[in-house]
PDB file of N, CA and C in Angstrom:
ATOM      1  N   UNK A   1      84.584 198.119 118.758  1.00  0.00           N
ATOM      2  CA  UNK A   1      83.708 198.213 117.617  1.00  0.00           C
ATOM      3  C   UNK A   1      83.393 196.793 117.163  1.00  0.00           C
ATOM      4  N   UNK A   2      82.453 196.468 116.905  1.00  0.00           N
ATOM      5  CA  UNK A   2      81.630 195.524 116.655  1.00  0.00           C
ATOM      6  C   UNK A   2      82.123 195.057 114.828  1.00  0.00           C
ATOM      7  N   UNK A   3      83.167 194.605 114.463  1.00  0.00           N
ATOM      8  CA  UNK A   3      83.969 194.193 112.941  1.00  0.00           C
ATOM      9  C   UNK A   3      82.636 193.667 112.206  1.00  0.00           C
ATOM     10  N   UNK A   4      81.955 192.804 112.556  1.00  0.00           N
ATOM     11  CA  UNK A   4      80.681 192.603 111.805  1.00  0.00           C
ATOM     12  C   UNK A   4      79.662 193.106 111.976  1.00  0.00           C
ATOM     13  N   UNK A   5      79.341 194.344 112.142  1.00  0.00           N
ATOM     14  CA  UNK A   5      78.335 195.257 111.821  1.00  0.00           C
ATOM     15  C   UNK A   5      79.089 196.324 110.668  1.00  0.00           C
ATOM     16  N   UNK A   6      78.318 196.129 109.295  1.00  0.00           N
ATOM     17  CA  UNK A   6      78.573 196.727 108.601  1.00  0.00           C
ATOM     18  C   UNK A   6      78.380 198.361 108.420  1.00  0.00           C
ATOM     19  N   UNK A   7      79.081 199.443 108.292  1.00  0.00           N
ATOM     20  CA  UNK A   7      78.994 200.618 108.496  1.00  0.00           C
ATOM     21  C   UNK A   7      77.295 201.266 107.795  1.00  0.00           C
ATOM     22  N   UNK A   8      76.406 202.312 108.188  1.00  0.00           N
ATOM     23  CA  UNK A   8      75.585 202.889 108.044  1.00  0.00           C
ATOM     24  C   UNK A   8      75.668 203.237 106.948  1.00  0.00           C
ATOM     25  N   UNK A   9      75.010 203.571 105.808  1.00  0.00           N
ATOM     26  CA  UNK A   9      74.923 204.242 104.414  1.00  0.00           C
ATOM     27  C   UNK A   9      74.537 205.533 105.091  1.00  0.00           C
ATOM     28  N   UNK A  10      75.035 206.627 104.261  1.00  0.00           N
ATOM     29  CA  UNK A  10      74.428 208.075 104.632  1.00  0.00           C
ATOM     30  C   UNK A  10      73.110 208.300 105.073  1.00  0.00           C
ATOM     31  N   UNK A  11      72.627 207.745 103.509  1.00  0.00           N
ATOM     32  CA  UNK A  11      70.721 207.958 104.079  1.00  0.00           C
ATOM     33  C   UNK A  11      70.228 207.037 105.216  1.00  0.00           C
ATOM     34  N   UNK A  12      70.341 205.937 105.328  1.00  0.00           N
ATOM     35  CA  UNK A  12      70.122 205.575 106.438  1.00  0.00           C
ATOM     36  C   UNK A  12      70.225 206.091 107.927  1.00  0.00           C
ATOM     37  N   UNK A  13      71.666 206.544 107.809  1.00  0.00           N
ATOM     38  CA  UNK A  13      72.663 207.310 108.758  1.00  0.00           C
ATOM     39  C   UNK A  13      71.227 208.206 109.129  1.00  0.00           C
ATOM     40  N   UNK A  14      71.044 209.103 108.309  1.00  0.00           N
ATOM     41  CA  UNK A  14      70.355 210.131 108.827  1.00  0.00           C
ATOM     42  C   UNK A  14      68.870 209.541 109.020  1.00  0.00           C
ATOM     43  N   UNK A  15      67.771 208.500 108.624  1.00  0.00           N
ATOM     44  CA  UNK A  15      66.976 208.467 108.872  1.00  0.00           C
ATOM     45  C   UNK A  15      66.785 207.719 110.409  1.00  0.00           C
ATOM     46  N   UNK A  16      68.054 207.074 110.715  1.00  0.00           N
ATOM     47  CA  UNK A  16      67.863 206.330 111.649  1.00  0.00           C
ATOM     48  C   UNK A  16      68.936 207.190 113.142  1.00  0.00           C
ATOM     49  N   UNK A  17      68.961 208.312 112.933  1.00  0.00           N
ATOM     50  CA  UNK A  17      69.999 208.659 114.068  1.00  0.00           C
ATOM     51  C   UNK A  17      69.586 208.861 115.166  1.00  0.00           C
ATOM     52  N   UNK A  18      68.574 208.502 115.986  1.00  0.00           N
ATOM     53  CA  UNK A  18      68.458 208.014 117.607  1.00  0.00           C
ATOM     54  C   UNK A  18      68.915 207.127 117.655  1.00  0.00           C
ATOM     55  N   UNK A  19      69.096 205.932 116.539  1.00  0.00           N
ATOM     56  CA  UNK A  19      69.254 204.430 117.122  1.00  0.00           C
ATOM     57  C   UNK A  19      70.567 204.311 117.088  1.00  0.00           C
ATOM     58  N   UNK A  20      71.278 205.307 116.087  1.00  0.00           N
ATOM     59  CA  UNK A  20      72.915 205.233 115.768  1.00  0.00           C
ATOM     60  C   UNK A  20      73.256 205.708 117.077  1.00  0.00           C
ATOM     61  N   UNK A  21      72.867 206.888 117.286  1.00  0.00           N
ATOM     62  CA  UNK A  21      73.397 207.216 118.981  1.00  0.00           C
ATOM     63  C   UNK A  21      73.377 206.452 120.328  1.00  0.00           C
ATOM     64  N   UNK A  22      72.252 205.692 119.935  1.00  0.00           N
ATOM     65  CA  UNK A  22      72.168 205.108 121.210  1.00  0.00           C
ATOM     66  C   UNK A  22      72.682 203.782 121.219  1.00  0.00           C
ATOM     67  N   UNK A  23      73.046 203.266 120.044  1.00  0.00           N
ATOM     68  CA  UNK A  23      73.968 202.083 120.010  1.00  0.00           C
ATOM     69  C   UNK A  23      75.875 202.637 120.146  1.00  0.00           C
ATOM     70  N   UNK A  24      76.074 203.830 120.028  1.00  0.00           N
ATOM     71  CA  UNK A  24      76.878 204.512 120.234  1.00  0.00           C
ATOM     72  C   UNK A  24      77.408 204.594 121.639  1.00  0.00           C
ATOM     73  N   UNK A  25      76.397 205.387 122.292  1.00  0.00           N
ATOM     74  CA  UNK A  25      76.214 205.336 123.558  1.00  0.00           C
ATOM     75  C   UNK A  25      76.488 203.969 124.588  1.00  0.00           C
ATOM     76  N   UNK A  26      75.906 202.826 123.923  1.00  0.00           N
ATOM     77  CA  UNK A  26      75.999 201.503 124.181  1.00  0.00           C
ATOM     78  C   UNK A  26      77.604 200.979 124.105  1.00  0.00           C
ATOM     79  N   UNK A  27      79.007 201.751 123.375  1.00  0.00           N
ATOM     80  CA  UNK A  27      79.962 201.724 123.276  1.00  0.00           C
ATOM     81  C   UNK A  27      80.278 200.752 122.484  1.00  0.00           C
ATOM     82  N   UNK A  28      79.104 201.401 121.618  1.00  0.00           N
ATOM     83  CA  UNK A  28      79.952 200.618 119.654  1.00  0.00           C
ATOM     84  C   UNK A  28      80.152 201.481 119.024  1.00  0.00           C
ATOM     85  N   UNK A  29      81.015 201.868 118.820  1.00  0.00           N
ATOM     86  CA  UNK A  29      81.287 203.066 117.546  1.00  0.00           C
ATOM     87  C   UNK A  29      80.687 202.249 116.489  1.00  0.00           C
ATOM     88  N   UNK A  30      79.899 203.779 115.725  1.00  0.00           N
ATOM     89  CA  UNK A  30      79.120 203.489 114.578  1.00  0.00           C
ATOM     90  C   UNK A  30      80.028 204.281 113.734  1.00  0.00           C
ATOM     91  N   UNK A  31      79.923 203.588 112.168  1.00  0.00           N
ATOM     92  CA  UNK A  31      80.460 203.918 111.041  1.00  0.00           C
ATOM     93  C   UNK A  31      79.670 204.384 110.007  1.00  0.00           C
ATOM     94  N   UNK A  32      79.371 205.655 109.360  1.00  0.00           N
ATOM     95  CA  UNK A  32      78.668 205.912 108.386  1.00  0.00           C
ATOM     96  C   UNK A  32      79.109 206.350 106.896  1.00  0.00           C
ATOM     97  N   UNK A  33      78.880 205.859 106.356  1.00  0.00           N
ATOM     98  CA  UNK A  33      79.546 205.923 104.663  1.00  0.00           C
ATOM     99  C   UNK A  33      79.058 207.122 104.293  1.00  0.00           C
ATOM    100  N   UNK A  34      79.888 208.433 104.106  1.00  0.00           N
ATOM    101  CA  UNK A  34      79.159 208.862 103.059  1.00  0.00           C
ATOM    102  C   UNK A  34      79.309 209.195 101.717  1.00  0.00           C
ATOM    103  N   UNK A  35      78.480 209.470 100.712  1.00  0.00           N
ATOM    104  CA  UNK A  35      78.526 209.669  99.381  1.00  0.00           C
ATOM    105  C   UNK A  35      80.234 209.093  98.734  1.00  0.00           C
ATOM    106  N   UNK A  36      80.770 210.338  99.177  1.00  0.00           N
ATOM    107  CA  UNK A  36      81.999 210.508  98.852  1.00  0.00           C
ATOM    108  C   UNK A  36      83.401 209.307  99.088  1.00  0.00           C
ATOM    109  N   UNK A  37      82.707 208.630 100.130  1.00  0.00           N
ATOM    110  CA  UNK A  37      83.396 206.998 100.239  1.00  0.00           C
ATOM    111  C   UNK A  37      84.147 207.075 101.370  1.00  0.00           C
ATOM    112  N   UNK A  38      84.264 208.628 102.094  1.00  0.00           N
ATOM    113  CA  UNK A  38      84.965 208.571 103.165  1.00  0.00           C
ATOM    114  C   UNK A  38      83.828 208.397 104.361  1.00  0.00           C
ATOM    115  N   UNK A  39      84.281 208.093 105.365  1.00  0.00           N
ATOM    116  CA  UNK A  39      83.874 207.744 106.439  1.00  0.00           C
ATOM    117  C   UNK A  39      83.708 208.549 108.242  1.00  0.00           C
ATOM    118  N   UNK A  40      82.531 208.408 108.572  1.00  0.00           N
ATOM    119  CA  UNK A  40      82.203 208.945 109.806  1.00  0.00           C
ATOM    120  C   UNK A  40      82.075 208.319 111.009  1.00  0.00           C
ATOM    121  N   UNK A  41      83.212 208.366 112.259  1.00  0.00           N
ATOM    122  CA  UNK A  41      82.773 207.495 113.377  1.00  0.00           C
ATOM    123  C   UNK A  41      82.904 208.636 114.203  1.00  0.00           C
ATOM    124  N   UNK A  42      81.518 207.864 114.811  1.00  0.00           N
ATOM    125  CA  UNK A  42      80.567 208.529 116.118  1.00  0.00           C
ATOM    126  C   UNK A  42      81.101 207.956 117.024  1.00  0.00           C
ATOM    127  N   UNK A  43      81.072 208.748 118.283  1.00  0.00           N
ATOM    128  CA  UNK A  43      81.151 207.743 119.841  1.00  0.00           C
ATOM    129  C   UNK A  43      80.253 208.809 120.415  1.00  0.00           C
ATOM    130  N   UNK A  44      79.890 208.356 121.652  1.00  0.00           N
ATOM    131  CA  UNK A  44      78.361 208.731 122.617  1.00  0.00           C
ATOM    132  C   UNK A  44      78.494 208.102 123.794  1.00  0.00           C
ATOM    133  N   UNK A  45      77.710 208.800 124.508  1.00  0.00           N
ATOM    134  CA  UNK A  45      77.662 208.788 126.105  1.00  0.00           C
ATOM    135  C   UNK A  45      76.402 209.038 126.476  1.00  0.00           C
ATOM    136  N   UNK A  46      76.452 208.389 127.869  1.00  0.00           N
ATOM    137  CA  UNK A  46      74.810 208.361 128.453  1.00  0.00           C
ATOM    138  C   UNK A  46      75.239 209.429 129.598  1.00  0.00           C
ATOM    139  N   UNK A  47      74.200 210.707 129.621  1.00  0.00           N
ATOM    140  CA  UNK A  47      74.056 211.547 130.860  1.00  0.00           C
ATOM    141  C   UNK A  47      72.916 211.724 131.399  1.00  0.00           C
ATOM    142  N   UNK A  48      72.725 212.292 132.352  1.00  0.00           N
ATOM    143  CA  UNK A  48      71.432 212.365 132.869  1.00  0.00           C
ATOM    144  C   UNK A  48      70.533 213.189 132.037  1.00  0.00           C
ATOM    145  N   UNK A  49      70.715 213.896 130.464  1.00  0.00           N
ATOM    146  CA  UNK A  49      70.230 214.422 129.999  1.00  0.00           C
ATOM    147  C   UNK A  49      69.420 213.591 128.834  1.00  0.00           C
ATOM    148  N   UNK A  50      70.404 212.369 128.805  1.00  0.00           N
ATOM    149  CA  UNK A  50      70.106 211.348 127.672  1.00  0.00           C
ATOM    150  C   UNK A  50      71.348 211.200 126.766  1.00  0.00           C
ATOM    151  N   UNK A  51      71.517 210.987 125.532  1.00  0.00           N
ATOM    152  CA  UNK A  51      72.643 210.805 124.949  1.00  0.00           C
ATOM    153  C   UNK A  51      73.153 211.838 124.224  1.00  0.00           C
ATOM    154  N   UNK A  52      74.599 212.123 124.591  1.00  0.00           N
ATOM    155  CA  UNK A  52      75.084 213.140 123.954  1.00  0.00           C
ATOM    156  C   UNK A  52      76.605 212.655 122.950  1.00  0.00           C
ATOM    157  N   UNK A  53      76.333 213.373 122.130  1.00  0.00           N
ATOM    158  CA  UNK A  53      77.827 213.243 121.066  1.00  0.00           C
ATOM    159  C   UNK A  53      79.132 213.907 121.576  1.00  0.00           C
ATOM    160  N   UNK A  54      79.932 212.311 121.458  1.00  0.00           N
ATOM    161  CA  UNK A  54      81.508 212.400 122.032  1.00  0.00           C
ATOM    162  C   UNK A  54      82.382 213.286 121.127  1.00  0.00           C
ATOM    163  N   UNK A  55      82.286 212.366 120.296  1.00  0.00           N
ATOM    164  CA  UNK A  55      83.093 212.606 119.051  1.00  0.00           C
ATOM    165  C   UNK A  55      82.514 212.559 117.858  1.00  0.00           C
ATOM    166  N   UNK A  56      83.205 213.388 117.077  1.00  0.00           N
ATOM    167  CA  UNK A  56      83.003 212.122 115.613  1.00  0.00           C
ATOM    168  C   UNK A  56      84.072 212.834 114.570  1.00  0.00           C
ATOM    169  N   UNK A  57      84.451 211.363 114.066  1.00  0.00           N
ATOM    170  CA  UNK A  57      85.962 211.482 113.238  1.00  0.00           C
ATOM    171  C   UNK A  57      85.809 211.231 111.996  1.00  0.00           C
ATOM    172  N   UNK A  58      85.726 211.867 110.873  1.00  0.00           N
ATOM    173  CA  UNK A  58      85.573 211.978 109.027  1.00  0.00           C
ATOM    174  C   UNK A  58      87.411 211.221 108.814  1.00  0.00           C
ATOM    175  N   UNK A  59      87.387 210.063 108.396  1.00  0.00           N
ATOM    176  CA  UNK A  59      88.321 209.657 107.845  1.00  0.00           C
ATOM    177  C   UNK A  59      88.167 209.473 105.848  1.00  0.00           C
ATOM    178  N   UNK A  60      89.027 210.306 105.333  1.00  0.00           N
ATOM    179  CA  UNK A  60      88.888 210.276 103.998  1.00  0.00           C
ATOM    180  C   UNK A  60      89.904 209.440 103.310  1.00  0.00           C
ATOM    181  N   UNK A  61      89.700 208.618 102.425  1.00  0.00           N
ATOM    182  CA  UNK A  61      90.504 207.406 101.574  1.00  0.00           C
ATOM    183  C   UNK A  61      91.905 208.504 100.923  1.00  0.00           C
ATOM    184  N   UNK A  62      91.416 210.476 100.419  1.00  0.00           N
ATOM    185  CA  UNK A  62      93.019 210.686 100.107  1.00  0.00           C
ATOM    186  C   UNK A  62      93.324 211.369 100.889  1.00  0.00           C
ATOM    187  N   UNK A  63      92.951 211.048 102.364  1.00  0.00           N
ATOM    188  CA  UNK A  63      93.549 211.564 103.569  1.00  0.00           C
ATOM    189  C   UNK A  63      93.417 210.800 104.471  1.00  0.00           C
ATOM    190  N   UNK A  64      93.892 209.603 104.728  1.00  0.00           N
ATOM    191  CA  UNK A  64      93.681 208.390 105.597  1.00  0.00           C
ATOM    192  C   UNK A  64      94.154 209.246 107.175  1.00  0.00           C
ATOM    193  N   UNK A  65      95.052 209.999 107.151  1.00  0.00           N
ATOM    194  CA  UNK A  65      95.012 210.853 108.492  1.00  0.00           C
ATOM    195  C   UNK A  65      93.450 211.099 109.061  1.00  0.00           C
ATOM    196  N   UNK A  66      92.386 211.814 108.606  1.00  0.00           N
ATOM    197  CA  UNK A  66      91.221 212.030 109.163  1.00  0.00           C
ATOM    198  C   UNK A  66      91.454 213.488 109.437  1.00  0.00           C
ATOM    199  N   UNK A  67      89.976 213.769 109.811  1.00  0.00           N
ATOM    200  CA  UNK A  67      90.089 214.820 110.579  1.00  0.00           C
ATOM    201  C   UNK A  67      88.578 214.505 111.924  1.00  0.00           C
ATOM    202  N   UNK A  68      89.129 215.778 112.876  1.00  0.00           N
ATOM    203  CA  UNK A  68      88.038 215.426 113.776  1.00  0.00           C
ATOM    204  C   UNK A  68      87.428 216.085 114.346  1.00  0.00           C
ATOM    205  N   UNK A  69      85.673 216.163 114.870  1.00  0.00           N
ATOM    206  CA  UNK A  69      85.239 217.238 115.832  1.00  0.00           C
ATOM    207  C   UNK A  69      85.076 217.154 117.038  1.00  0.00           C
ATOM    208  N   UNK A  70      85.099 217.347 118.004  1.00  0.00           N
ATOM    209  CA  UNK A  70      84.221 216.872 119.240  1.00  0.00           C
ATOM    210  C   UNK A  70      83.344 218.419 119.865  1.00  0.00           C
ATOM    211  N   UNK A  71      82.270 217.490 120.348  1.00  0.00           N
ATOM    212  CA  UNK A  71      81.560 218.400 120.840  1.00  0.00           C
ATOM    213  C   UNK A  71      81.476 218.430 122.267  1.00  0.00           C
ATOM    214  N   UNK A  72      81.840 220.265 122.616  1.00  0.00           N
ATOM    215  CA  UNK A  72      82.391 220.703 123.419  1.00  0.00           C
ATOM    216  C   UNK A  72      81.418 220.397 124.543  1.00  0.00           C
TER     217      UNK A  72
END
C-alpha cells in the first residue's frame, strides 16, 4: 500500500470507482473513509473479464478487529 496516498472520502469513493478498482487491481490497496470514520480496504485483480473485487475489509475504530467480505 502506497503510505502516502491518502485514503478516498466516501463520496469520492463512489464517484470515482473504476479508477479505485483499477488502481486496486494495479496492487495498491485503496482506503475509503466512510461517514462513520471507519474504514474500507479494497484489493482487485485483473482477469480476462477486466477487473474484479478481491476483497474488501470494513475496519471500525470500536472494533479495530474488522470485519470482512470477499467476493466469491
Amino acid at each position: 500500500m502506497n503510505p502516502s496516498r491518502a485514503p478516498w472520502p466516501y463520496a469520492a469513493a463512489q464517484e470515482h470507482l473504476s479508477e479505485l478498482l483499477e488502481r486496486a487491481a494495479d496492487g495498491e490497496p485503496q482506503r475509503i473513509v466512510q461517514p462513520d470514520g471507519s474504514v474500507i480496504v479494497v484489493l482487485a485483480t485483473r482477469t480476462s473479464q477486466g477487473v474484479k473485487l478481491v476483497r474488501s475489509t470494513t475496519v471500525s475504530l470500536a472494533h479495530p478487529t474488522g470485519s470482512s467480505e470477499a467476493d466469491e
